[in-house]
N, C-alpha and C. Protein backbone atom coordinates (compact mmCIF):
# COMPACT_ATOMS: atom_id res chain seq x y z
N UNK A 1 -9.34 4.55 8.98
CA UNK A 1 -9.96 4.11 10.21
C UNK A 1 -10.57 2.74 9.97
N UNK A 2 -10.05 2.00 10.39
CA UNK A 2 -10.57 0.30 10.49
C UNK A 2 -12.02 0.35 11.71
N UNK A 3 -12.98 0.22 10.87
CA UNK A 3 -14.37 0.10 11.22
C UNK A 3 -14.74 -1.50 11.27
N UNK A 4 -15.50 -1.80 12.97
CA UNK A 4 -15.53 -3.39 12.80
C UNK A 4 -17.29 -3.19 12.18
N UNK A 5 -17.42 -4.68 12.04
CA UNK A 5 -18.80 -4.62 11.27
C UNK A 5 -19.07 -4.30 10.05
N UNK A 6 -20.04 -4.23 9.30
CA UNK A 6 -20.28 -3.91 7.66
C UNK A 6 -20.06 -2.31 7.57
N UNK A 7 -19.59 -1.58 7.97
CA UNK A 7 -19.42 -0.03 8.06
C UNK A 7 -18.16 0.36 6.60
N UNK A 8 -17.44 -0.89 6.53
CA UNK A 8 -16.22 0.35 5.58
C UNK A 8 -16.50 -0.44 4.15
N UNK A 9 -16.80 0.49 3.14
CA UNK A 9 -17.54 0.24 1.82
C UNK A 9 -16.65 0.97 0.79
N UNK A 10 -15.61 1.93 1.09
CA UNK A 10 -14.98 2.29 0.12
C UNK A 10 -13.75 2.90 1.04
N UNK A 11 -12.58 2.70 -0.19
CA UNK A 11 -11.09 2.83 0.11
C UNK A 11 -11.06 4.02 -0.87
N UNK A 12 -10.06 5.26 -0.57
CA UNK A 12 -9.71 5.89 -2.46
C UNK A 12 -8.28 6.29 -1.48
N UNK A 13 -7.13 5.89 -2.58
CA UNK A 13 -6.47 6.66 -2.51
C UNK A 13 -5.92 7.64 -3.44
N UNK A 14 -5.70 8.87 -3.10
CA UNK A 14 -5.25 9.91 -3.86
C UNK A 14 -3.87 9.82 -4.47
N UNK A 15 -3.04 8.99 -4.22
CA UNK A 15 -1.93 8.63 -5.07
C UNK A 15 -1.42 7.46 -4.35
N UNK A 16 -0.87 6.86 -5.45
CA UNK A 16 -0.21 5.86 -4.91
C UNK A 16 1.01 5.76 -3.67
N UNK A 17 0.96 5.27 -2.72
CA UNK A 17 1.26 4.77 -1.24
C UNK A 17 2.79 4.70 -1.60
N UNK A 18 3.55 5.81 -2.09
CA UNK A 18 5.16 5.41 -2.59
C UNK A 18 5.91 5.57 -0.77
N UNK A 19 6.83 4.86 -0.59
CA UNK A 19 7.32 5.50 0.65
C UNK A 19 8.05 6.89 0.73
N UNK A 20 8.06 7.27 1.79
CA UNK A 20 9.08 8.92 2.04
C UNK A 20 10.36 8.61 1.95
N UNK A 21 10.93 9.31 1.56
CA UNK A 21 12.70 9.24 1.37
C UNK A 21 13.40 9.76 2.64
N UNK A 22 12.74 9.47 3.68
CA UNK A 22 13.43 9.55 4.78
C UNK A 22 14.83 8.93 5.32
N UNK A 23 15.74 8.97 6.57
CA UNK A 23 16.94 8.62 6.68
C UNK A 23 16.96 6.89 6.73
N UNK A 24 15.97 6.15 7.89
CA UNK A 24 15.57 5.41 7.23
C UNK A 24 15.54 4.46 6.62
N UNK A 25 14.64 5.26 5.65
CA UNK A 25 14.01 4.28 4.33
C UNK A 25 15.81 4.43 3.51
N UNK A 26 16.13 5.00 3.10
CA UNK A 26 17.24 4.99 2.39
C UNK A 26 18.15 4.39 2.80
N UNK A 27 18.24 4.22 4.32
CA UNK A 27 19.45 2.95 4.85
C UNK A 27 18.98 1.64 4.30
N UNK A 28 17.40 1.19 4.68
CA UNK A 28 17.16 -0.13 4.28
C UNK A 28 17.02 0.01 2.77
N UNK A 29 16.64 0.98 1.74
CA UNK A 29 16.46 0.74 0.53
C UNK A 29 18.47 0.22 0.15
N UNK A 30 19.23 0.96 0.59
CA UNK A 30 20.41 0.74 0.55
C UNK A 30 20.93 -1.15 0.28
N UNK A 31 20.57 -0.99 1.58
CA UNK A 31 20.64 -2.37 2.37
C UNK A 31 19.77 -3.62 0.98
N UNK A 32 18.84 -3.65 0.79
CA UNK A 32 18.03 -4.36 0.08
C UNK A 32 18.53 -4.17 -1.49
N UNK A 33 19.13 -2.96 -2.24
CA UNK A 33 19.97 -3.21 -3.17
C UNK A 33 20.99 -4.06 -3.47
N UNK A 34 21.44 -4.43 -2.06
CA UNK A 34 22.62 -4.92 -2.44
C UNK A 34 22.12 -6.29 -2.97
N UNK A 35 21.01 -6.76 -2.25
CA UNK A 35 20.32 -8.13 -2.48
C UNK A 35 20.17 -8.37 -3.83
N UNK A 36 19.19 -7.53 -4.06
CA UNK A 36 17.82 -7.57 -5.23
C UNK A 36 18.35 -6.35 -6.42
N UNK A 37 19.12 -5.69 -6.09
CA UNK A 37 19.04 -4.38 -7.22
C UNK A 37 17.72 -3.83 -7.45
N UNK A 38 18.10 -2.15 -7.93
CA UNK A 38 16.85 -1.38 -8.49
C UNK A 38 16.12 -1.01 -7.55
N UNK A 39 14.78 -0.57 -7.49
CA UNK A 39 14.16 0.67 -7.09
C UNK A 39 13.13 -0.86 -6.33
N UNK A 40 13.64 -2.03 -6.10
CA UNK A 40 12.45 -3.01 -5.79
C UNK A 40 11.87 -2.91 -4.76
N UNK A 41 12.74 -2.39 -3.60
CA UNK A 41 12.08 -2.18 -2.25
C UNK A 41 11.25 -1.54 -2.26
N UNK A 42 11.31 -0.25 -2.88
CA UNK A 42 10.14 0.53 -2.81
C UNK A 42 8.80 0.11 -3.30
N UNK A 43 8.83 -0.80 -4.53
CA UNK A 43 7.91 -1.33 -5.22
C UNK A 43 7.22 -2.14 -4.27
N UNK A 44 8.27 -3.11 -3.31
CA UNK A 44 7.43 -3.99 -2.42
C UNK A 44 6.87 -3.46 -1.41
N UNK A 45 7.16 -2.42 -0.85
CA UNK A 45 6.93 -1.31 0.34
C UNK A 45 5.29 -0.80 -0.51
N UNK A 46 5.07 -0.22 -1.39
CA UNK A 46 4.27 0.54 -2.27
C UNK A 46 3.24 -0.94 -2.25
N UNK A 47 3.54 -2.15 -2.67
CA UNK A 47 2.53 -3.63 -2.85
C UNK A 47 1.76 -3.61 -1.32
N UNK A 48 2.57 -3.58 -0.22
CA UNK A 48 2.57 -3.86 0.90
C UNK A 48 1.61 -3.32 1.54
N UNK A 49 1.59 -1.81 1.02
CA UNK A 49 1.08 -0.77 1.93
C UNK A 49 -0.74 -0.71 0.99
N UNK A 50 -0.88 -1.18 -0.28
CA UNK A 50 -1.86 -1.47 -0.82
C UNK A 50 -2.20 -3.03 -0.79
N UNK A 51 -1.85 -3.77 -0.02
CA UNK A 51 -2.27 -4.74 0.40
C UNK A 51 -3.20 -4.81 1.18
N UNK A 52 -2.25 -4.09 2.46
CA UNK A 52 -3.21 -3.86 3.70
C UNK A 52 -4.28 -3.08 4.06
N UNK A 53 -4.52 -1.86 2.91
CA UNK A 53 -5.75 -1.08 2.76
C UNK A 53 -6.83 -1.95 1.65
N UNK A 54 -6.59 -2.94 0.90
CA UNK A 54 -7.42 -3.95 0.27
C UNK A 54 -7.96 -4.53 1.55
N UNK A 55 -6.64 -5.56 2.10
CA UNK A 55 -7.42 -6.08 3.54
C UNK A 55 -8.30 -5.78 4.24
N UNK A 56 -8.57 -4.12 5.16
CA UNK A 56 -9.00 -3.85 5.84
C UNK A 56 -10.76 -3.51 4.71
N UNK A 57 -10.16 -3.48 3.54
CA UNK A 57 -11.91 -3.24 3.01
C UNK A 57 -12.70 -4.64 3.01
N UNK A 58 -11.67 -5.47 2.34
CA UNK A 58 -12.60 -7.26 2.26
C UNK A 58 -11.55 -8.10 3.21
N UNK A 59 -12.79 -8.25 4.31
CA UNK A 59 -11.79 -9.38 5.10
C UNK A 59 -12.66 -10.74 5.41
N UNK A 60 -13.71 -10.76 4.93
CA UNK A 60 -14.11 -12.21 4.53
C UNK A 60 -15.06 -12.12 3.24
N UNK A 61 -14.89 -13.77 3.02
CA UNK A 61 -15.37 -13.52 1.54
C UNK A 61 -16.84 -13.39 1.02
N UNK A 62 -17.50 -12.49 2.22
CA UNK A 62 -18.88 -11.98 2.07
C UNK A 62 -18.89 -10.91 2.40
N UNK A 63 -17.28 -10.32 2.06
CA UNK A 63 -17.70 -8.49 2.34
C UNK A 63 -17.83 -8.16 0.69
N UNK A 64 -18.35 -7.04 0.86
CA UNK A 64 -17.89 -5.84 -0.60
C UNK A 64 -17.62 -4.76 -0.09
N UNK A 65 -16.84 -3.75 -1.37
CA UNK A 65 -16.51 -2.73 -1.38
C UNK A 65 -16.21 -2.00 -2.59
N UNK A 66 -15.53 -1.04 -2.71
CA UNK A 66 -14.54 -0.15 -3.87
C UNK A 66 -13.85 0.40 -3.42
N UNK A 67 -12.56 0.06 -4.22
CA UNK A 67 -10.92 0.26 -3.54
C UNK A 67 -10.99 0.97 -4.90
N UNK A 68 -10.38 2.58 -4.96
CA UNK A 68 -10.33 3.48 -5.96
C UNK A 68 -8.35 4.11 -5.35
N UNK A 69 -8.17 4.16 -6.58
CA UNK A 69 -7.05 4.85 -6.89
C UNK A 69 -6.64 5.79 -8.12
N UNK A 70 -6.50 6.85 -7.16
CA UNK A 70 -6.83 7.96 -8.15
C UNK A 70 -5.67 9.29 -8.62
N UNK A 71 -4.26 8.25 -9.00
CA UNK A 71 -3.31 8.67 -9.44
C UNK A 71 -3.12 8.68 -10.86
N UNK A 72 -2.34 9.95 -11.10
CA UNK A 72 -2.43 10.09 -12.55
C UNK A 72 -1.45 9.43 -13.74
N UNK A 73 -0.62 8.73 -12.75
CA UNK A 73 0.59 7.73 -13.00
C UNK A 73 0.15 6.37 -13.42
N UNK A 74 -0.89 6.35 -12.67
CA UNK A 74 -2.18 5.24 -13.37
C UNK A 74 -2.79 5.26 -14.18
């Protein structure tokens, strides 16, 4: 939930943001192999999606917070 004002002070996610192997994601992961090779889409999909939950915690450079991730792959 994107809270305006000083309200959002901590992020956690419980595992890392991998995408679903839905119909899909597997056409464009398809599609983007042919480019790049390897598992990269997902990697950038996975950057992407922890980008934008960083964002929504610091969005100017007089916020704070703690962005926790709490996978065991980590």
């Amino acid at each position: 939930v994107d809270v305006p004002g000083r309200a959002l002070r901590l992020i956690v996610f419980d595992r890392v943001p991998w995408p679903r192997p839905d119909i899909l994601h597997r056409a464009r992961r398809a599609h983007f192999d042919q480019i790049a090779g390897g598992r990269r889409y997902d990697d950038m999909i996975t950057r992407l999606r922890l980008r934008q939950a960083f964002g929504r915690l610091i969005r100017r450079a007089d916020d704070v917070g703690v962005f926790v991730l709490l996978d065991p792959m980590m």
